[in-house]
PDB file of N, CA and C in Angstrom:
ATOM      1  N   UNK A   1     165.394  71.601 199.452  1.00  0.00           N
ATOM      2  CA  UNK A   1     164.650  70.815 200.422  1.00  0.00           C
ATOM      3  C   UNK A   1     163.951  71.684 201.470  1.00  0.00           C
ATOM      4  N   UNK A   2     164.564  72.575 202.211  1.00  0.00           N
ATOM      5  CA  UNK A   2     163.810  73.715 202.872  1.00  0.00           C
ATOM      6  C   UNK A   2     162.858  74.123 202.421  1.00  0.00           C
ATOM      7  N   UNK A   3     162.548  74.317 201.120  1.00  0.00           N
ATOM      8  CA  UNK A   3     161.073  74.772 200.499  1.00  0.00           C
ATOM      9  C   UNK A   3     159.694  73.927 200.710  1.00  0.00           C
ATOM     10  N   UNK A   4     160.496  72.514 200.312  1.00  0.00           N
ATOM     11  CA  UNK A   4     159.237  71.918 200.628  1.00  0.00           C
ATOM     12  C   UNK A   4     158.863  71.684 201.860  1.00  0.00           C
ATOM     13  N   UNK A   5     160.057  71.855 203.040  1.00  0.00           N
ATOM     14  CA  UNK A   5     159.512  72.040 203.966  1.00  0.00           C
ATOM     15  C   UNK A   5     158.341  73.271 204.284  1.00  0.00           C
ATOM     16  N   UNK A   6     158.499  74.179 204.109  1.00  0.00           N
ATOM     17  CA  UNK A   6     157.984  75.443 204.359  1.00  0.00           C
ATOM     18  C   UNK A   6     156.717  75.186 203.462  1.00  0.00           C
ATOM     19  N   UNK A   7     156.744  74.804 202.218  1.00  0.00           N
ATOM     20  CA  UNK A   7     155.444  74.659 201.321  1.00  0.00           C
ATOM     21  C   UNK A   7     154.853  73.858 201.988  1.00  0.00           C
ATOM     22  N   UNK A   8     154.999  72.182 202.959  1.00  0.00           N
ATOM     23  CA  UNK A   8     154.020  71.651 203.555  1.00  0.00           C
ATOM     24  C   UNK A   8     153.484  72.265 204.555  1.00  0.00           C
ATOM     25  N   UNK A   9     154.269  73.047 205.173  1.00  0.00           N
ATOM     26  CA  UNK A   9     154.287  73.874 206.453  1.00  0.00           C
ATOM     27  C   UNK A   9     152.597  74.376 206.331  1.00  0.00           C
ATOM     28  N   UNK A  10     152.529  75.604 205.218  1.00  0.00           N
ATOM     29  CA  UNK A  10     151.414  76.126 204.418  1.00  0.00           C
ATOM     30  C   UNK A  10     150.527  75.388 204.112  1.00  0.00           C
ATOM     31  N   UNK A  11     151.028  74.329 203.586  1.00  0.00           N
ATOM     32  CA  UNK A  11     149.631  73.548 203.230  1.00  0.00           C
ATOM     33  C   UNK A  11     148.700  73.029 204.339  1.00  0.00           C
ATOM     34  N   UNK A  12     149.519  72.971 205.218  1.00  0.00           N
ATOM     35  CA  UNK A  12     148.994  71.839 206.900  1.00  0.00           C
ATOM     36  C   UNK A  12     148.215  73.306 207.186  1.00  0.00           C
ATOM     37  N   UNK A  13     149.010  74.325 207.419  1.00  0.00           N
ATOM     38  CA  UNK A  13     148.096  75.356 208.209  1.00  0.00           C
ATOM     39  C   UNK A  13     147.052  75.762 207.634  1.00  0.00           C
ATOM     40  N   UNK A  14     146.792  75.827 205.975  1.00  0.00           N
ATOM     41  CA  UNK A  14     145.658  75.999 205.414  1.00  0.00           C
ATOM     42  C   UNK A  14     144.604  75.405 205.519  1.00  0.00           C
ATOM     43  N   UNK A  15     144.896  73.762 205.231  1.00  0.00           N
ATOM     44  CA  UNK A  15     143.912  72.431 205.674  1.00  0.00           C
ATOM     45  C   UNK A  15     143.409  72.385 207.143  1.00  0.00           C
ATOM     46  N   UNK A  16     144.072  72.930 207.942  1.00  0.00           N
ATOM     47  CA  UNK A  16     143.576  73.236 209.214  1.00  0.00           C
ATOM     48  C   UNK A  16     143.680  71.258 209.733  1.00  0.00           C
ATOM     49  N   UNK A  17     143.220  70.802 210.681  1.00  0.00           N
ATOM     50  CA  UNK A  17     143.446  69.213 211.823  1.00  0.00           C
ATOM     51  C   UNK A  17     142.650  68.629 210.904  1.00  0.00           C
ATOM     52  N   UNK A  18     142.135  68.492 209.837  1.00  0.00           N
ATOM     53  CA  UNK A  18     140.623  67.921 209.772  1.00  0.00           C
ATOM     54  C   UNK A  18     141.515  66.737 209.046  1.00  0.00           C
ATOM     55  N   UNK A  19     142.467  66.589 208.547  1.00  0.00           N
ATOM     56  CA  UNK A  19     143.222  65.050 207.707  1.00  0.00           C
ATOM     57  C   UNK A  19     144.061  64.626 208.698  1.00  0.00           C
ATOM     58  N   UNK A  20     144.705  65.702 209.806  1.00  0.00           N
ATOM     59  CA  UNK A  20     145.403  64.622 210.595  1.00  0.00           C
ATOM     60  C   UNK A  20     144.176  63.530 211.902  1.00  0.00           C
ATOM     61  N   UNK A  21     143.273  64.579 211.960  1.00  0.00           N
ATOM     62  CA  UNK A  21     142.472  63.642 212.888  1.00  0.00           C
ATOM     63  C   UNK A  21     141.080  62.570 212.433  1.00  0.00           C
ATOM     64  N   UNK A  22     141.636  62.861 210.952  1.00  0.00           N
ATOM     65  CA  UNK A  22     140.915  61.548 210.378  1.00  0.00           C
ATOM     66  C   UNK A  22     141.538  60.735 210.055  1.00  0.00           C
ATOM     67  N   UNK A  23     143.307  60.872 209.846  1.00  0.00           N
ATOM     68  CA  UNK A  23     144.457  59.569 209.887  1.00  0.00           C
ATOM     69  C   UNK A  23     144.212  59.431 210.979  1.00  0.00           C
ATOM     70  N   UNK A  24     144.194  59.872 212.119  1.00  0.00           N
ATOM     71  CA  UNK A  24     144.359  59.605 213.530  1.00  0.00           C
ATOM     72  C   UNK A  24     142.851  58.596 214.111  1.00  0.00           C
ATOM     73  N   UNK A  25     141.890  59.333 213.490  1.00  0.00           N
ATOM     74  CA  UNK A  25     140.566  58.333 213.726  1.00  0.00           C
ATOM     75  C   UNK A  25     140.624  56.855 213.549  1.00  0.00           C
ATOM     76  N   UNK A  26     140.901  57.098 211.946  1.00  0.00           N
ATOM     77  CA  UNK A  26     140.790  55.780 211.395  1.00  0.00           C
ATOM     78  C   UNK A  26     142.170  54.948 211.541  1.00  0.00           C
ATOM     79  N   UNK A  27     142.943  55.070 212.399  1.00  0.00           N
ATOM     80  CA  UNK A  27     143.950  54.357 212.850  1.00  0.00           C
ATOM     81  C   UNK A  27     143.696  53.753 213.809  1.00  0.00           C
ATOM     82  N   UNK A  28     142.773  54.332 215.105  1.00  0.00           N
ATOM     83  CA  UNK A  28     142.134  53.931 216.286  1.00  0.00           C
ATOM     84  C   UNK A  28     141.615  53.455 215.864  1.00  0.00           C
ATOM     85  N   UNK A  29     140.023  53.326 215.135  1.00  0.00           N
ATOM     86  CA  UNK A  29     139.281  52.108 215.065  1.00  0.00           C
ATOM     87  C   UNK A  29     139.838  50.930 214.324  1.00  0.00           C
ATOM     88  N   UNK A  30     141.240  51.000 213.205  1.00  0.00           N
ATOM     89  CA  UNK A  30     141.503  49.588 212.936  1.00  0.00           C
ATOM     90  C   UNK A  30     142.439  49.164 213.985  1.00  0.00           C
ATOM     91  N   UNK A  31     143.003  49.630 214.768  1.00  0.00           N
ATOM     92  CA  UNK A  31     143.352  49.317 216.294  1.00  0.00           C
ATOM     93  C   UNK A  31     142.781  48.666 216.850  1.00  0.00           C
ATOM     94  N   UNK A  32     141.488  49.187 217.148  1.00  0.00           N
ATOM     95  CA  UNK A  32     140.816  48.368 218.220  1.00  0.00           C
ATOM     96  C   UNK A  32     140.278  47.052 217.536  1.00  0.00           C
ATOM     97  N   UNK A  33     139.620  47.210 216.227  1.00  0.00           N
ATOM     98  CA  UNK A  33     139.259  46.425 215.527  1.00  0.00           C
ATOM     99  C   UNK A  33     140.230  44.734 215.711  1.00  0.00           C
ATOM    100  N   UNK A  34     141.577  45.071 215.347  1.00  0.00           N
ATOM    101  CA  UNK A  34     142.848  44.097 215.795  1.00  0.00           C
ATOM    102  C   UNK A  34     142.787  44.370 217.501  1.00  0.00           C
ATOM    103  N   UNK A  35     142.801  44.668 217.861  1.00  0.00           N
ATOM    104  CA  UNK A  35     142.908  44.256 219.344  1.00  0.00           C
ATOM    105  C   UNK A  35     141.726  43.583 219.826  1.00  0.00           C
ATOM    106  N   UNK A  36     140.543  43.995 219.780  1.00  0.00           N
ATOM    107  CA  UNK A  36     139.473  43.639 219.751  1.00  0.00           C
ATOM    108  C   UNK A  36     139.052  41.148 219.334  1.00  0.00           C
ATOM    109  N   UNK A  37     139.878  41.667 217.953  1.00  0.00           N
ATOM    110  CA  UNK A  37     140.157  40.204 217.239  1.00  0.00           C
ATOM    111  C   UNK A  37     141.149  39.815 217.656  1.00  0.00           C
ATOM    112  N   UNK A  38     142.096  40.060 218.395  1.00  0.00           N
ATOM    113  CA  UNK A  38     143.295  39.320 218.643  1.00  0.00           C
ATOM    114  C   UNK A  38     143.467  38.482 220.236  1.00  0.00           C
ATOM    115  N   UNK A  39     142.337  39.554 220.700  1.00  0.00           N
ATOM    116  CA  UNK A  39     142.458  39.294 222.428  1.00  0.00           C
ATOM    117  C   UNK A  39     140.713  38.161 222.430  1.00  0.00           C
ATOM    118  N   UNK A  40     139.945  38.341 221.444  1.00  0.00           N
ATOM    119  CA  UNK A  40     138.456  37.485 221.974  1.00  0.00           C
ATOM    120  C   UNK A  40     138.602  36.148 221.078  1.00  0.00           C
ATOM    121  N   UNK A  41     140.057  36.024 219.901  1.00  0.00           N
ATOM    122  CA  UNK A  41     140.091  34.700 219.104  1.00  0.00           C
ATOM    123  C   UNK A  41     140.340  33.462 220.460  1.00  0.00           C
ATOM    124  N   UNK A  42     141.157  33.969 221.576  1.00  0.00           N
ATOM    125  CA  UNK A  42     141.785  33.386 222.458  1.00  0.00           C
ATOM    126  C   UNK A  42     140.377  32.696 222.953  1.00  0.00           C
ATOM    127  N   UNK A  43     138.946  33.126 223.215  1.00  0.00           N
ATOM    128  CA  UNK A  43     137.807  33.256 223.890  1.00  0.00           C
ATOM    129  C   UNK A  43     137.099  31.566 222.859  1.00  0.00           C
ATOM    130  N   UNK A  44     137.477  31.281 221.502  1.00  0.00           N
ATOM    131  CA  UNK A  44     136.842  30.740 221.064  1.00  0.00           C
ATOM    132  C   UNK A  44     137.317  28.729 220.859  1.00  0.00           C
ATOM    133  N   UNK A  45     135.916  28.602 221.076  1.00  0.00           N
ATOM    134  CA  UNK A  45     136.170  27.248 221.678  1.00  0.00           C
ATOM    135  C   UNK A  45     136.002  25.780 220.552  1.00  0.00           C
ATOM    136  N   UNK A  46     136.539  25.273 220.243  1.00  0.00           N
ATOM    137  CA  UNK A  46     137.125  24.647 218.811  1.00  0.00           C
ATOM    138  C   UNK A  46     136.856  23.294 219.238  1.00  0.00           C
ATOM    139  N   UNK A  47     136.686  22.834 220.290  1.00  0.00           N
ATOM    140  CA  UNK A  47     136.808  21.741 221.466  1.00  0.00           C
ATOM    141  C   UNK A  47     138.310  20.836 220.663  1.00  0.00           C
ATOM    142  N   UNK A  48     138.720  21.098 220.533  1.00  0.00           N
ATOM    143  CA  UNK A  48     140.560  20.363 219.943  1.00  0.00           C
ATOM    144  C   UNK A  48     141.348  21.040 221.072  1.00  0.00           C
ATOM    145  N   UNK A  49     141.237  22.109 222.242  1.00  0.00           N
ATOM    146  CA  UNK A  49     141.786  23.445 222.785  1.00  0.00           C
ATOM    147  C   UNK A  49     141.947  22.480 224.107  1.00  0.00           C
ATOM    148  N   UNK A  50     142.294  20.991 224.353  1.00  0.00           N
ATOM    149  CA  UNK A  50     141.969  20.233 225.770  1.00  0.00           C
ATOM    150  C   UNK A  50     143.611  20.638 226.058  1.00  0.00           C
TER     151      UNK A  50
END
Protein backbone atom coordinates (compact mmCIF):
# COMPACT_ATOMS: atom_id res chain seq x y z
CA UNK A 1 0.00 0.00 0.00
CA UNK A 2 2.89 2.53 0.60
CA UNK A 3 3.78 2.21 -3.05
CA UNK A 4 0.84 3.34 -4.33
CA UNK A 5 1.02 5.89 -2.17
CA UNK A 6 4.35 7.16 -3.34
CA UNK A 7 3.40 6.15 -7.14
CA UNK A 8 0.36 8.75 -6.84
CA UNK A 9 2.64 10.99 -5.05
CA UNK A 10 4.71 11.04 -8.68
CA UNK A 11 2.03 11.07 -10.69
CA UNK A 12 0.35 14.40 -8.98
CA UNK A 13 3.84 16.04 -9.12
CA UNK A 14 4.32 15.20 -12.76
CA UNK A 15 0.67 16.37 -13.85
CA UNK A 16 1.51 19.46 -12.10
CA UNK A 17 -2.47 21.59 -10.49
CA UNK A 18 -3.93 21.54 -13.91
CA UNK A 19 -6.70 18.31 -12.86
CA UNK A 20 -6.98 19.38 -9.39
CA UNK A 21 -8.07 22.93 -10.39
CA UNK A 22 -10.27 21.76 -13.01
CA UNK A 23 -12.08 19.27 -10.32
CA UNK A 24 -11.99 22.29 -8.28
CA UNK A 25 -13.45 24.64 -11.18
CA UNK A 26 -16.02 22.57 -12.23
CA UNK A 27 -17.27 21.89 -8.75
CA UNK A 28 -17.73 25.73 -8.20
CA UNK A 29 -19.71 26.37 -11.14
CA UNK A 30 -22.15 23.31 -10.45
CA UNK A 31 -22.27 24.96 -6.98
CA UNK A 32 -23.32 27.98 -7.87
CA UNK A 33 -25.38 26.67 -10.61
CA UNK A 34 -27.52 24.76 -7.43
CA UNK A 35 -27.30 27.61 -5.32
CA UNK A 36 -28.08 29.93 -7.84
CA UNK A 37 -31.52 27.44 -8.58
CA UNK A 38 -32.22 26.74 -5.17
CA UNK A 39 -32.23 30.30 -3.64
CA UNK A 40 -34.24 32.23 -7.07
CA UNK A 41 -36.99 28.90 -7.27
CA UNK A 42 -38.17 30.62 -3.88
CA UNK A 43 -38.47 34.10 -6.27
CA UNK A 44 -41.07 32.32 -8.57
CA UNK A 45 -44.59 33.16 -8.59
CA UNK A 46 -47.18 30.23 -9.36
CA UNK A 47 -50.06 32.53 -7.92
CA UNK A 48 -51.27 29.08 -5.70
CA UNK A 49 -48.09 30.73 -3.20
CA UNK A 50 -51.24 32.99 -1.16
Amino acid sequence: MPHTAALLAAVAEEQGPGATLRIVLLASIVGAVLLAWFLLRGYRNDDNND
